[in-house]
PDB file of N, CA and C in Angstrom:
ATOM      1  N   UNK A   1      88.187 104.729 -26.560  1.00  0.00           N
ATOM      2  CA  UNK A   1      89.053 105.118 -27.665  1.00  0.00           C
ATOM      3  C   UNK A   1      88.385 106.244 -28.458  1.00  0.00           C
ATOM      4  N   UNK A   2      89.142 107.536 -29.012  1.00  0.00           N
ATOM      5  CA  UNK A   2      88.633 108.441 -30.011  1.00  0.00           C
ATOM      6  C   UNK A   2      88.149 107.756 -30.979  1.00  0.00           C
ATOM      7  N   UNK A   3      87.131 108.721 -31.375  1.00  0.00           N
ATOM      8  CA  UNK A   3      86.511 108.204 -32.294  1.00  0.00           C
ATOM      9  C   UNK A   3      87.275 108.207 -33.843  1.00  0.00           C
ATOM     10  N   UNK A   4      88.501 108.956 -34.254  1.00  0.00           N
ATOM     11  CA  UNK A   4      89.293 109.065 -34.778  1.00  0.00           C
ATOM     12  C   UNK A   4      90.255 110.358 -34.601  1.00  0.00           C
ATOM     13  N   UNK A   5      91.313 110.352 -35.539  1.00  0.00           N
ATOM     14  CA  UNK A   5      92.422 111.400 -35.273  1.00  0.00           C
ATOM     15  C   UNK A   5      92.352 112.246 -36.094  1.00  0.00           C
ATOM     16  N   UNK A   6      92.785 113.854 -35.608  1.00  0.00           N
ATOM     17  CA  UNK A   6      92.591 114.740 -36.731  1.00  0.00           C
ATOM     18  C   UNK A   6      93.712 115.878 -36.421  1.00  0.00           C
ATOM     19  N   UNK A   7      94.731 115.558 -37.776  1.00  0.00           N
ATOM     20  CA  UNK A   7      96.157 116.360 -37.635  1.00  0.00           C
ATOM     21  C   UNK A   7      96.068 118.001 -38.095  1.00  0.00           C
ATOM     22  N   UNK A   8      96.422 118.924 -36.974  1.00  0.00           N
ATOM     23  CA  UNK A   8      96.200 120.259 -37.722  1.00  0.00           C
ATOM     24  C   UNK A   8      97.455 120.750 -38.246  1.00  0.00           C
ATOM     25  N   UNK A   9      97.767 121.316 -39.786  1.00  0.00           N
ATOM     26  CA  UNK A   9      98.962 121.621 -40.383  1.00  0.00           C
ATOM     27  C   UNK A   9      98.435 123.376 -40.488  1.00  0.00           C
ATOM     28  N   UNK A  10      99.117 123.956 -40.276  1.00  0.00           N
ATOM     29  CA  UNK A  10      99.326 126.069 -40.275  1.00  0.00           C
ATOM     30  C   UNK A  10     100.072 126.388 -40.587  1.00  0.00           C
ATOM     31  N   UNK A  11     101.059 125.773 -40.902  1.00  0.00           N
ATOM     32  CA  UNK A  11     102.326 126.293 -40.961  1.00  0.00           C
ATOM     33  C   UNK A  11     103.357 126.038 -42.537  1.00  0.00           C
ATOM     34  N   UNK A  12     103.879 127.074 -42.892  1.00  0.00           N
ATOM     35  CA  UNK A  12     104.284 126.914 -44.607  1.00  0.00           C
ATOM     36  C   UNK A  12     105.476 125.920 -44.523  1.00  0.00           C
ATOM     37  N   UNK A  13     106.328 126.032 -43.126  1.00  0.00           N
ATOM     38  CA  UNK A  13     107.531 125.305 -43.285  1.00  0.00           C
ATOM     39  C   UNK A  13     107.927 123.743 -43.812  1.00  0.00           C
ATOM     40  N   UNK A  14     108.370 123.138 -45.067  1.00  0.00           N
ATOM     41  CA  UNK A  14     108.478 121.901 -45.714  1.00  0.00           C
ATOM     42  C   UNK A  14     108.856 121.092 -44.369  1.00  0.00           C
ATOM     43  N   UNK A  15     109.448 121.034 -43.740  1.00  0.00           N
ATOM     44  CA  UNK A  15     109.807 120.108 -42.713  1.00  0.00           C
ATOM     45  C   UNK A  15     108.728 119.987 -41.685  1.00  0.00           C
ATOM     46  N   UNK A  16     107.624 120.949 -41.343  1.00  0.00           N
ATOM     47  CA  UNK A  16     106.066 120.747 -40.932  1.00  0.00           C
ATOM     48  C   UNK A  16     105.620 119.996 -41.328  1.00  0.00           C
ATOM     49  N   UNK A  17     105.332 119.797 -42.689  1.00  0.00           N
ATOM     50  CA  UNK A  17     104.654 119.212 -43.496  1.00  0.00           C
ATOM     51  C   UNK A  17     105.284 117.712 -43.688  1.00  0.00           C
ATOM     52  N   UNK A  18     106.395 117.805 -43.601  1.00  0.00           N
ATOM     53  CA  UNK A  18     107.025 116.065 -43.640  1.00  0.00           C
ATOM     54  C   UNK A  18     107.022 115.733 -41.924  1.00  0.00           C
ATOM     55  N   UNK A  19     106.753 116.764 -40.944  1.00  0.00           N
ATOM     56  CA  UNK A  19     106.561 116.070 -39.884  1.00  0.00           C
ATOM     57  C   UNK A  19     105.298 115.297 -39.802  1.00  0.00           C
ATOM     58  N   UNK A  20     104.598 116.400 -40.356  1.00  0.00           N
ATOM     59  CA  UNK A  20     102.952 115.429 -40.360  1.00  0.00           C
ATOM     60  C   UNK A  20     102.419 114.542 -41.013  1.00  0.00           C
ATOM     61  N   UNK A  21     103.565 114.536 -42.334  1.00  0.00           N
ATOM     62  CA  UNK A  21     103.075 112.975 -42.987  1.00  0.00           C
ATOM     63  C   UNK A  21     103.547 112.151 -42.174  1.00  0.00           C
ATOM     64  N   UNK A  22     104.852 112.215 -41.735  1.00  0.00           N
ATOM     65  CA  UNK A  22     105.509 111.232 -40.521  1.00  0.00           C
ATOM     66  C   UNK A  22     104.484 110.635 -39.447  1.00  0.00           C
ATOM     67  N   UNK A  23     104.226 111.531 -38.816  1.00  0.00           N
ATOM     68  CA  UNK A  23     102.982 111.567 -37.483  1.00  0.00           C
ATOM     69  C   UNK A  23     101.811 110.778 -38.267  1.00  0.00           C
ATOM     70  N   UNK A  24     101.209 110.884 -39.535  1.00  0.00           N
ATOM     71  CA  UNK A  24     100.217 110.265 -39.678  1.00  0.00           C
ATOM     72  C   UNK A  24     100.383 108.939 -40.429  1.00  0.00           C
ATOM     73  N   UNK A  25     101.823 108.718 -41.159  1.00  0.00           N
ATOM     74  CA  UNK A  25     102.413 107.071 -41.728  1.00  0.00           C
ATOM     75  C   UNK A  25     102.252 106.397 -40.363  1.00  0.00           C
ATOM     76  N   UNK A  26     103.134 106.967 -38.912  1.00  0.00           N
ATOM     77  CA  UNK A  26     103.166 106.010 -38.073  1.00  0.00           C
ATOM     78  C   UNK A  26     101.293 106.134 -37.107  1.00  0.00           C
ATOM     79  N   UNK A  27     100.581 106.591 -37.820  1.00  0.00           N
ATOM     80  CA  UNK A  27      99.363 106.538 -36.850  1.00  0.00           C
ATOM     81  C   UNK A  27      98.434 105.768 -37.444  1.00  0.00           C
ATOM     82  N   UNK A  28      98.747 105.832 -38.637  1.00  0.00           N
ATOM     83  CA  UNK A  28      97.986 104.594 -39.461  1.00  0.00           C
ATOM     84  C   UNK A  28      98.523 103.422 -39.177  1.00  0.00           C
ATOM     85  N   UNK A  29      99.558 103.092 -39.343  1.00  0.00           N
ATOM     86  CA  UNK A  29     100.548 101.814 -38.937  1.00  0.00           C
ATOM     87  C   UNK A  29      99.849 101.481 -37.435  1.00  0.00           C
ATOM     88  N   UNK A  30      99.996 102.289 -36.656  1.00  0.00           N
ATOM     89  CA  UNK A  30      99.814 101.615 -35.392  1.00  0.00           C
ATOM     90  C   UNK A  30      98.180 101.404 -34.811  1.00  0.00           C
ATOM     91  N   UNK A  31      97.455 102.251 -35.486  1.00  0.00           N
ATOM     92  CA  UNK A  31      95.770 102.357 -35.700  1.00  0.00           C
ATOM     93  C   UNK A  31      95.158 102.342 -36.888  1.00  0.00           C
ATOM     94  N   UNK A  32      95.350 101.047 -37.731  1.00  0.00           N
ATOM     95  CA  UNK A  32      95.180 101.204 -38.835  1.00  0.00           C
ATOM     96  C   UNK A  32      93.083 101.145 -39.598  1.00  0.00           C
ATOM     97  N   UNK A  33      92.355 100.826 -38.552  1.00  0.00           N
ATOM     98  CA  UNK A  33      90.978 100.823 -38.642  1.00  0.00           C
ATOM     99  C   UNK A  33      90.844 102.508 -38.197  1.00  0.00           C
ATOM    100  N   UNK A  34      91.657 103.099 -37.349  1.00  0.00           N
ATOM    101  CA  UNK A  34      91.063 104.877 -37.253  1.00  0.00           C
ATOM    102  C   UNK A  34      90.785 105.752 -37.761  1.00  0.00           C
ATOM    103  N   UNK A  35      89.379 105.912 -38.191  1.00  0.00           N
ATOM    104  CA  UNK A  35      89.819 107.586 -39.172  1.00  0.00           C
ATOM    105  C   UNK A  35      90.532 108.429 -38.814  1.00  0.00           C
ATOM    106  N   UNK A  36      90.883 108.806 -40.008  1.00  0.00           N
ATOM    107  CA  UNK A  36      92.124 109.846 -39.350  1.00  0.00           C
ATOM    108  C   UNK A  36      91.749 110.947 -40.921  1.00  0.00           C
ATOM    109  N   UNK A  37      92.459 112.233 -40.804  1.00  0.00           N
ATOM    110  CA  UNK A  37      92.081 113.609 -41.148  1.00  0.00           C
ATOM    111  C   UNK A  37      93.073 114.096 -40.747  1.00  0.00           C
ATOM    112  N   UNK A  38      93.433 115.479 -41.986  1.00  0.00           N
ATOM    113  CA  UNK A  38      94.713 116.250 -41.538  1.00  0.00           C
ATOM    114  C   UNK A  38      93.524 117.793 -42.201  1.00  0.00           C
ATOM    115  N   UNK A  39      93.729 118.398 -41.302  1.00  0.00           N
ATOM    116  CA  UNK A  39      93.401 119.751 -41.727  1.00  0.00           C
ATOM    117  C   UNK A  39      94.739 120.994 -42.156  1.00  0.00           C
ATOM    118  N   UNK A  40      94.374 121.550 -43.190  1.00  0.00           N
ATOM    119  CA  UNK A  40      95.031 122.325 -43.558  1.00  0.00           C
ATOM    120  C   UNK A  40      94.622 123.732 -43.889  1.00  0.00           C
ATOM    121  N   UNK A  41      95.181 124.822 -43.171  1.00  0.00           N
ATOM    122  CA  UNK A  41      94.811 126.111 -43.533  1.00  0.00           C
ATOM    123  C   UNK A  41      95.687 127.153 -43.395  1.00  0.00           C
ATOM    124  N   UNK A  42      95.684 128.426 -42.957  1.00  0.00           N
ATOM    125  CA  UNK A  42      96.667 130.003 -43.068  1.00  0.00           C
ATOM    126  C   UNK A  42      97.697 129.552 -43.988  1.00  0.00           C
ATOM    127  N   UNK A  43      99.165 129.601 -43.899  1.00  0.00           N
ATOM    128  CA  UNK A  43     100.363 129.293 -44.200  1.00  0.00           C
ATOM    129  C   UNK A  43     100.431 127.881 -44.927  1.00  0.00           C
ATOM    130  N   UNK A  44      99.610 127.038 -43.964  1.00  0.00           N
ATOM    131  CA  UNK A  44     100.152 125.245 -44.366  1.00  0.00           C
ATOM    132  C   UNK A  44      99.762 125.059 -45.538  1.00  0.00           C
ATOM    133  N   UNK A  45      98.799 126.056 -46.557  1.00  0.00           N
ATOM    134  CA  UNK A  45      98.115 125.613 -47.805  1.00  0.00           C
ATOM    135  C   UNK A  45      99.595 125.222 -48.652  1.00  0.00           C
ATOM    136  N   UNK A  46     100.256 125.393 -48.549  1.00  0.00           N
ATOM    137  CA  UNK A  46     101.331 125.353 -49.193  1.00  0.00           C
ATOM    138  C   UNK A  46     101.532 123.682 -49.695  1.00  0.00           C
ATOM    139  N   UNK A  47     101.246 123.560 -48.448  1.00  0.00           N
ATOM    140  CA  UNK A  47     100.729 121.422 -47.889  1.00  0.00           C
ATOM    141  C   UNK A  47     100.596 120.878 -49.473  1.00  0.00           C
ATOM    142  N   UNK A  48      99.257 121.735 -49.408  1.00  0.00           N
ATOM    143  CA  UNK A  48      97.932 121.177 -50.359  1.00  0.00           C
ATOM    144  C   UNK A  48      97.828 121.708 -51.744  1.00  0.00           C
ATOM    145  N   UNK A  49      98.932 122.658 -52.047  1.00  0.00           N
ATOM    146  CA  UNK A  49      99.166 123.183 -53.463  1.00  0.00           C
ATOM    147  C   UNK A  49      99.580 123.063 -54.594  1.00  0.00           C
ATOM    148  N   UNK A  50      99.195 121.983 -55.668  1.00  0.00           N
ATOM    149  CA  UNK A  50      99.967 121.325 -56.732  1.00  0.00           C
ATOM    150  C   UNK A  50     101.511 122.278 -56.992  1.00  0.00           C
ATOM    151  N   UNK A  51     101.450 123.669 -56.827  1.00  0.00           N
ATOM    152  CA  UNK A  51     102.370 123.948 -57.591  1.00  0.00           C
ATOM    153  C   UNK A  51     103.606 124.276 -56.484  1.00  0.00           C
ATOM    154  N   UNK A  52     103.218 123.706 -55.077  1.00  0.00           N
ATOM    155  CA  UNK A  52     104.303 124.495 -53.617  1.00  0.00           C
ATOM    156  C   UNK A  52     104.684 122.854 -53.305  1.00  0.00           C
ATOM    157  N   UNK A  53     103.517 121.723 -52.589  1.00  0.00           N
ATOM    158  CA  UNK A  53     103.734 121.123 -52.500  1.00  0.00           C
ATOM    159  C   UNK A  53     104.660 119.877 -52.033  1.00  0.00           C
ATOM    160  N   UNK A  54     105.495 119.746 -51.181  1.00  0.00           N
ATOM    161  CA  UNK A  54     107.479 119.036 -50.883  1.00  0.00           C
ATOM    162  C   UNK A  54     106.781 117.624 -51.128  1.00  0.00           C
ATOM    163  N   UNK A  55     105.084 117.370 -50.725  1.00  0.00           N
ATOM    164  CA  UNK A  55     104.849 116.066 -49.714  1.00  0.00           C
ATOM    165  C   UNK A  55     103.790 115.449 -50.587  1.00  0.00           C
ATOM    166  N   UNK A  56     104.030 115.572 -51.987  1.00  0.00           N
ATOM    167  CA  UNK A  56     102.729 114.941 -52.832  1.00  0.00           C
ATOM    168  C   UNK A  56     102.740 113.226 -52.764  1.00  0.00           C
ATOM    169  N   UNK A  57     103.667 112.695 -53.296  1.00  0.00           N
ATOM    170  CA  UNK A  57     103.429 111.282 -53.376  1.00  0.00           C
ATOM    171  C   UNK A  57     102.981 110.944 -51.758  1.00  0.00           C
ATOM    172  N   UNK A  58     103.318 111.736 -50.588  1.00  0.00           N
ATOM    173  CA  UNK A  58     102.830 110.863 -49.415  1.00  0.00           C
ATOM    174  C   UNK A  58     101.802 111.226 -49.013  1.00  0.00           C
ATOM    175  N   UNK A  59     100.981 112.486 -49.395  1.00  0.00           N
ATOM    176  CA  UNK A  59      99.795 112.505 -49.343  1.00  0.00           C
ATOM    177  C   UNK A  59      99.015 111.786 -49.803  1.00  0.00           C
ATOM    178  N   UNK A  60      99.199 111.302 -51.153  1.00  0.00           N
ATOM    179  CA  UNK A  60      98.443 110.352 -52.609  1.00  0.00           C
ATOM    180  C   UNK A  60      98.126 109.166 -51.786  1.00  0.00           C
ATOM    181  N   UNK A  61      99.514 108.998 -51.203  1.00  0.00           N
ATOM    182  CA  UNK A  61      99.285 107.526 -50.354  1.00  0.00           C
ATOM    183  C   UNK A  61      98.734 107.103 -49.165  1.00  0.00           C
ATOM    184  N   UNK A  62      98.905 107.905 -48.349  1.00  0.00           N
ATOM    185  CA  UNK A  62      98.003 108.249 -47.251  1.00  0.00           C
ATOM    186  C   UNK A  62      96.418 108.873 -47.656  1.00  0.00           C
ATOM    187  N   UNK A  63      95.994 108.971 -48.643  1.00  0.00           N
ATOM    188  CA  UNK A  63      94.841 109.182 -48.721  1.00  0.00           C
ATOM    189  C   UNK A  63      94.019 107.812 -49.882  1.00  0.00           C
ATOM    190  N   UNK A  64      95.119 106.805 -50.229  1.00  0.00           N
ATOM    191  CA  UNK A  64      94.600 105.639 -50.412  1.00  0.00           C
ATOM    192  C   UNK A  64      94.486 104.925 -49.091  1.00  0.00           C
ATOM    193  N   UNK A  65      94.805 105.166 -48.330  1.00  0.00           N
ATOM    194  CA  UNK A  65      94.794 104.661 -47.144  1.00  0.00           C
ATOM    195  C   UNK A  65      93.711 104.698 -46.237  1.00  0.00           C
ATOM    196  N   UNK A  66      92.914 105.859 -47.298  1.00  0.00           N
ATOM    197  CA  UNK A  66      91.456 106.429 -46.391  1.00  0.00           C
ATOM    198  C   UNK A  66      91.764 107.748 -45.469  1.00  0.00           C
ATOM    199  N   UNK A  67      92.915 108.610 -45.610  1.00  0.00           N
ATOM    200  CA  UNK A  67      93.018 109.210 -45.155  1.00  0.00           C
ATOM    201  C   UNK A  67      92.465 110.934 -45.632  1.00  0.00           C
ATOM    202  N   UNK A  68      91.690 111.428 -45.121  1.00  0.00           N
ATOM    203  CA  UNK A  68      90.704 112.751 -45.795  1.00  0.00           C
ATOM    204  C   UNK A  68      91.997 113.771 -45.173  1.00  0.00           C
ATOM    205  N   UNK A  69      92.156 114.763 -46.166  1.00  0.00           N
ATOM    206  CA  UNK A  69      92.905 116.198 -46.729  1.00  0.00           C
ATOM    207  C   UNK A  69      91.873 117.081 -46.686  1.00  0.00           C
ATOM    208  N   UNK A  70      91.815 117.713 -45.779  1.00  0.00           N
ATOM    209  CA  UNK A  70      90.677 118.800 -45.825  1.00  0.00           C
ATOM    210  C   UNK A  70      91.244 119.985 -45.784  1.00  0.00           C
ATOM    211  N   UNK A  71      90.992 120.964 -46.557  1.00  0.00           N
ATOM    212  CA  UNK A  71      91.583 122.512 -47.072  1.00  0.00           C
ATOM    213  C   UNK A  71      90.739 123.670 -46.675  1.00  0.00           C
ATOM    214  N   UNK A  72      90.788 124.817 -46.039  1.00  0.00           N
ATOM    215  CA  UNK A  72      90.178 125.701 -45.724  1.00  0.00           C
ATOM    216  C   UNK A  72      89.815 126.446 -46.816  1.00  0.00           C
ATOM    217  N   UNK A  73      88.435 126.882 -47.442  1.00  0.00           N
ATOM    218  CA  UNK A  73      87.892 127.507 -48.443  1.00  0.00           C
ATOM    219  C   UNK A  73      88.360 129.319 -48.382  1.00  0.00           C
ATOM    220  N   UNK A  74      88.340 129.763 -46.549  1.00  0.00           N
ATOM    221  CA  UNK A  74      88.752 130.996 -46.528  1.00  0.00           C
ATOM    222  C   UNK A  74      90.159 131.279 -46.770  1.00  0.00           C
ATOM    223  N   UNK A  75      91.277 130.256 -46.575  1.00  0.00           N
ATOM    224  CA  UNK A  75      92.268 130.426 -46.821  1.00  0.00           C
ATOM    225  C   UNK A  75      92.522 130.200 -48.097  1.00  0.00           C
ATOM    226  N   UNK A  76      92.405 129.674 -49.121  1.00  0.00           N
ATOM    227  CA  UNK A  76      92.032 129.076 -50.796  1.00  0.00           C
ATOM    228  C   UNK A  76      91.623 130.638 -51.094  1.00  0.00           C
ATOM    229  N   UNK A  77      90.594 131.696 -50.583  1.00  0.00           N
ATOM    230  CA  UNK A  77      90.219 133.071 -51.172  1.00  0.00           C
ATOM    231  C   UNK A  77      91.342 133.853 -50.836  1.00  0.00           C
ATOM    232  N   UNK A  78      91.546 133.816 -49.884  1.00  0.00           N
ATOM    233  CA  UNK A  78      92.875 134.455 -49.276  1.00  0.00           C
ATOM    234  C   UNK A  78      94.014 134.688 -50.548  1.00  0.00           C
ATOM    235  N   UNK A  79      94.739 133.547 -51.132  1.00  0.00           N
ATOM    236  CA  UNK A  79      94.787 133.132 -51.914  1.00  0.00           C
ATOM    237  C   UNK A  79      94.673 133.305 -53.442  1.00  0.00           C
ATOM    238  N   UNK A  80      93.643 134.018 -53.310  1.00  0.00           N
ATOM    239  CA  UNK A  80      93.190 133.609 -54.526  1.00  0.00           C
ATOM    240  C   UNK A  80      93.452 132.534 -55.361  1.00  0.00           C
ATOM    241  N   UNK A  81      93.258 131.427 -54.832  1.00  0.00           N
ATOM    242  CA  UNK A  81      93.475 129.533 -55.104  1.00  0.00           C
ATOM    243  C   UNK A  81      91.984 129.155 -55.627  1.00  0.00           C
ATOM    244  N   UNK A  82      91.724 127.993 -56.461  1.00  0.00           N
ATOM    245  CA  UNK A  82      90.730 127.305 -56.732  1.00  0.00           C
ATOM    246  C   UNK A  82      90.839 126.422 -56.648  1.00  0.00           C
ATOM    247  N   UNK A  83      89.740 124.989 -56.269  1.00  0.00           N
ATOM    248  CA  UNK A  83      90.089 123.790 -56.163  1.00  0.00           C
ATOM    249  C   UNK A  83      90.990 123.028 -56.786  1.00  0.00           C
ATOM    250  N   UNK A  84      91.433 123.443 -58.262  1.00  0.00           N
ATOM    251  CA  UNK A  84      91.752 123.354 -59.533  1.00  0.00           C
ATOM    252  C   UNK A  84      93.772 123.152 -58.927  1.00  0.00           C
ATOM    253  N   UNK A  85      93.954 124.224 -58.183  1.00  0.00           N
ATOM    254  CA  UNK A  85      95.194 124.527 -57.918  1.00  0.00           C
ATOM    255  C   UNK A  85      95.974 123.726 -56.850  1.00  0.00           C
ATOM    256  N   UNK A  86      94.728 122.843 -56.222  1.00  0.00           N
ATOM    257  CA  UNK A  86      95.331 121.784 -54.966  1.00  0.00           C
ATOM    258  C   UNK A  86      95.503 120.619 -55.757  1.00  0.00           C
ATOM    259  N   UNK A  87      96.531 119.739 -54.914  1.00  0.00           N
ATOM    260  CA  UNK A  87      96.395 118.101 -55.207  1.00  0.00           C
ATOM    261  C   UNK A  87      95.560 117.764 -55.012  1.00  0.00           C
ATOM    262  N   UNK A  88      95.355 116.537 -56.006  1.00  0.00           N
ATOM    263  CA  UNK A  88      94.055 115.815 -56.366  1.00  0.00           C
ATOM    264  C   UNK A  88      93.292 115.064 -55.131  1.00  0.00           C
ATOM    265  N   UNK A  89      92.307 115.297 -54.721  1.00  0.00           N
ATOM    266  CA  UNK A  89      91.513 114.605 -53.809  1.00  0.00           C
ATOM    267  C   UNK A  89      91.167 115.200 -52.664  1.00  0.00           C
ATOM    268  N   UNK A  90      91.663 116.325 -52.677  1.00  0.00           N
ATOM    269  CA  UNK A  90      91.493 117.278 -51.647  1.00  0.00           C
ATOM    270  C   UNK A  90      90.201 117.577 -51.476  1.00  0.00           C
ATOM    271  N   UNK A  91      89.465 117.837 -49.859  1.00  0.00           N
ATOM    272  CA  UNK A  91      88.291 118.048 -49.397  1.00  0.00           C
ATOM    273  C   UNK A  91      88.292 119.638 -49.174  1.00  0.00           C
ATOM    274  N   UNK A  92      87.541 120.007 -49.994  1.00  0.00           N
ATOM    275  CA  UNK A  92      87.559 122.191 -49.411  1.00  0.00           C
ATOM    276  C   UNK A  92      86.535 121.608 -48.493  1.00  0.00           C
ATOM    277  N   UNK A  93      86.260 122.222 -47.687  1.00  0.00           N
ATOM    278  CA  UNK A  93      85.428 122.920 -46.322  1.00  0.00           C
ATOM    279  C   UNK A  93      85.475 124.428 -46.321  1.00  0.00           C
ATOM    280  N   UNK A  94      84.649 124.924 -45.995  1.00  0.00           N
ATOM    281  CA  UNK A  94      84.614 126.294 -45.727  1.00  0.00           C
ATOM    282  C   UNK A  94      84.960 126.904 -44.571  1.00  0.00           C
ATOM    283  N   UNK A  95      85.499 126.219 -43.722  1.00  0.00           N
ATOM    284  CA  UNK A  95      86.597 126.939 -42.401  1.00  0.00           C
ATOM    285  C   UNK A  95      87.101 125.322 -42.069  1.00  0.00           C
ATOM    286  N   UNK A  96      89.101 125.912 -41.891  1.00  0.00           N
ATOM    287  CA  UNK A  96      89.719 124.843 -41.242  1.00  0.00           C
ATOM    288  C   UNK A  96      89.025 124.913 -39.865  1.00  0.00           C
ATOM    289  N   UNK A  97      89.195 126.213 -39.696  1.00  0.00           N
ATOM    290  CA  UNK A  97      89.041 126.230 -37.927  1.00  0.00           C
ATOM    291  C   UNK A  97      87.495 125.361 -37.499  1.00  0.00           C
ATOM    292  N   UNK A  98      86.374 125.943 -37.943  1.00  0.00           N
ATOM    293  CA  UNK A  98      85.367 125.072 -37.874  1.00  0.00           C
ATOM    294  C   UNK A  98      85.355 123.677 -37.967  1.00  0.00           C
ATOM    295  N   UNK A  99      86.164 123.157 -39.261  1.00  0.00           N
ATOM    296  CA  UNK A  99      86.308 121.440 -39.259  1.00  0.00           C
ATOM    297  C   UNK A  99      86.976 121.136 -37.937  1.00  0.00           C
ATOM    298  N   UNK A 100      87.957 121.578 -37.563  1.00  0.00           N
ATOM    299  CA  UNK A 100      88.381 121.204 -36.431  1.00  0.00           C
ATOM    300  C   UNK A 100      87.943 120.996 -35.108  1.00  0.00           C
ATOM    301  N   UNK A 101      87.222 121.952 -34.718  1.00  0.00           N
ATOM    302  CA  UNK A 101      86.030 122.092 -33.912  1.00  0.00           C
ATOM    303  C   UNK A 101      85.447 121.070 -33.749  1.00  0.00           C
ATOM    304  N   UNK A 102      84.615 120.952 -35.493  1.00  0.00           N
ATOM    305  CA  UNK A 102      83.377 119.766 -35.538  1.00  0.00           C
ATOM    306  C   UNK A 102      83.949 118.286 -35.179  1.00  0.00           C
ATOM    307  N   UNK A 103      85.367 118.166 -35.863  1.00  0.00           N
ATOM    308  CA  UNK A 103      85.879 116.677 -35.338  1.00  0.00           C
ATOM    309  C   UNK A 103      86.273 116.751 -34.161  1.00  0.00           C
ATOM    310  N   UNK A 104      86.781 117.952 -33.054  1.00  0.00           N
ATOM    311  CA  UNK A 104      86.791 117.526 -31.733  1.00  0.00           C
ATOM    312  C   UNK A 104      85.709 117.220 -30.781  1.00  0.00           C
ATOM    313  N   UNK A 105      84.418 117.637 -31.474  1.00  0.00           N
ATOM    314  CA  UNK A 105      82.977 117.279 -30.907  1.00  0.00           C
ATOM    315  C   UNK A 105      82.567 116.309 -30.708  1.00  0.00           C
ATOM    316  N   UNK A 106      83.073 115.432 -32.093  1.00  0.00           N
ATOM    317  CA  UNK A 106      82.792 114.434 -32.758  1.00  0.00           C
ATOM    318  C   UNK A 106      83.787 113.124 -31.761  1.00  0.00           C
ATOM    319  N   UNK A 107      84.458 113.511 -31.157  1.00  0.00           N
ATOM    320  CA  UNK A 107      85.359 112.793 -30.444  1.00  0.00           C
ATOM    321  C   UNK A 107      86.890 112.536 -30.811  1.00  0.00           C
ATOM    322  N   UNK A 108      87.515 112.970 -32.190  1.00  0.00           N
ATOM    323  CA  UNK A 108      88.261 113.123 -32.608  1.00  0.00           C
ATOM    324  C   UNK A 108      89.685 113.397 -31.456  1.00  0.00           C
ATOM    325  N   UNK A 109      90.653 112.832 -31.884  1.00  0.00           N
ATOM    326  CA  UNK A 109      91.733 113.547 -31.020  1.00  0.00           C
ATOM    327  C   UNK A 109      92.090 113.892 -31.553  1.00  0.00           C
ATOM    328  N   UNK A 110      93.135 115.558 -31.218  1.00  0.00           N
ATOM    329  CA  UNK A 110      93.792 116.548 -31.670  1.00  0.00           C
ATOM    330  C   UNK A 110      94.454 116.525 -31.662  1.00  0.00           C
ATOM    331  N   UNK A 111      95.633 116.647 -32.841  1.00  0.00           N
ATOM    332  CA  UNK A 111      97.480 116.261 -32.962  1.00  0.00           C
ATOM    333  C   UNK A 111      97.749 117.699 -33.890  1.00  0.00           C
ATOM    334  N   UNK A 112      99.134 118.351 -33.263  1.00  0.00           N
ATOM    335  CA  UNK A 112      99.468 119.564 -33.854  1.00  0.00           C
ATOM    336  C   UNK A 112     101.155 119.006 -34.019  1.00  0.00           C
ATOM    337  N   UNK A 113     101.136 118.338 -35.239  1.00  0.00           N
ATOM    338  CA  UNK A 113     103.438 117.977 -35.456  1.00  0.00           C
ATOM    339  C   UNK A 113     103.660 119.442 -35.265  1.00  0.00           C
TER     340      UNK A 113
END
């Protein structure tokens, strides 16, 4: 079995973003001991932006759930965003692309909604 799951979001479109809370409500449900991780970066910051945002309460909840929100630091400059400007609990990293990497090393499986 992976060692846990790790969802990649890129994309600005609101219905992306409710696909992947979808994909990760039913992945917790059905693997509920798995870590699991959604990376977010280019376009998808939108995800992770107090003020863009479609998918806040199901993030909040899925990350009581133990679920880590990790945000790309180069895309945040891009931006010109500060931690300040994401929903609360959010993990910056300094490259999505790198986190992604490191959790497929790590044994992680890779899910793109």
């Amino acid at each position: 079995m992976a060692q846990g799951v790790v969802f990649h979001v890129n994309e600005a479109a609101p219905e992306k973003h409710r696909m992947a809370v979808r994909n990760l409500e039913n992945a917790k449900k059905g693997l509920p001991e798995q870590p699991m991780e959604i990376v977010i970066n280019g376009p998808g910051l939108s995800m992770a932006a107090a003020g863009t945002s479609t998918v806040v309460e199901e993030i909040a909840a899925l990350q009581k759930q133990g679920v880590i929100v990790a945000v790309c630091r180069q895309t945040m400059k891009q931006h010109n965003m500060e931690e300040q400007d994401l929903l609360p609990g959010m993990l910056v990293v300094p490259s999505g692309v790198v986190r992604l990497i490191e959790r497929q090393q790590d044994g992680y499986s890779y899910i793109k909604p």
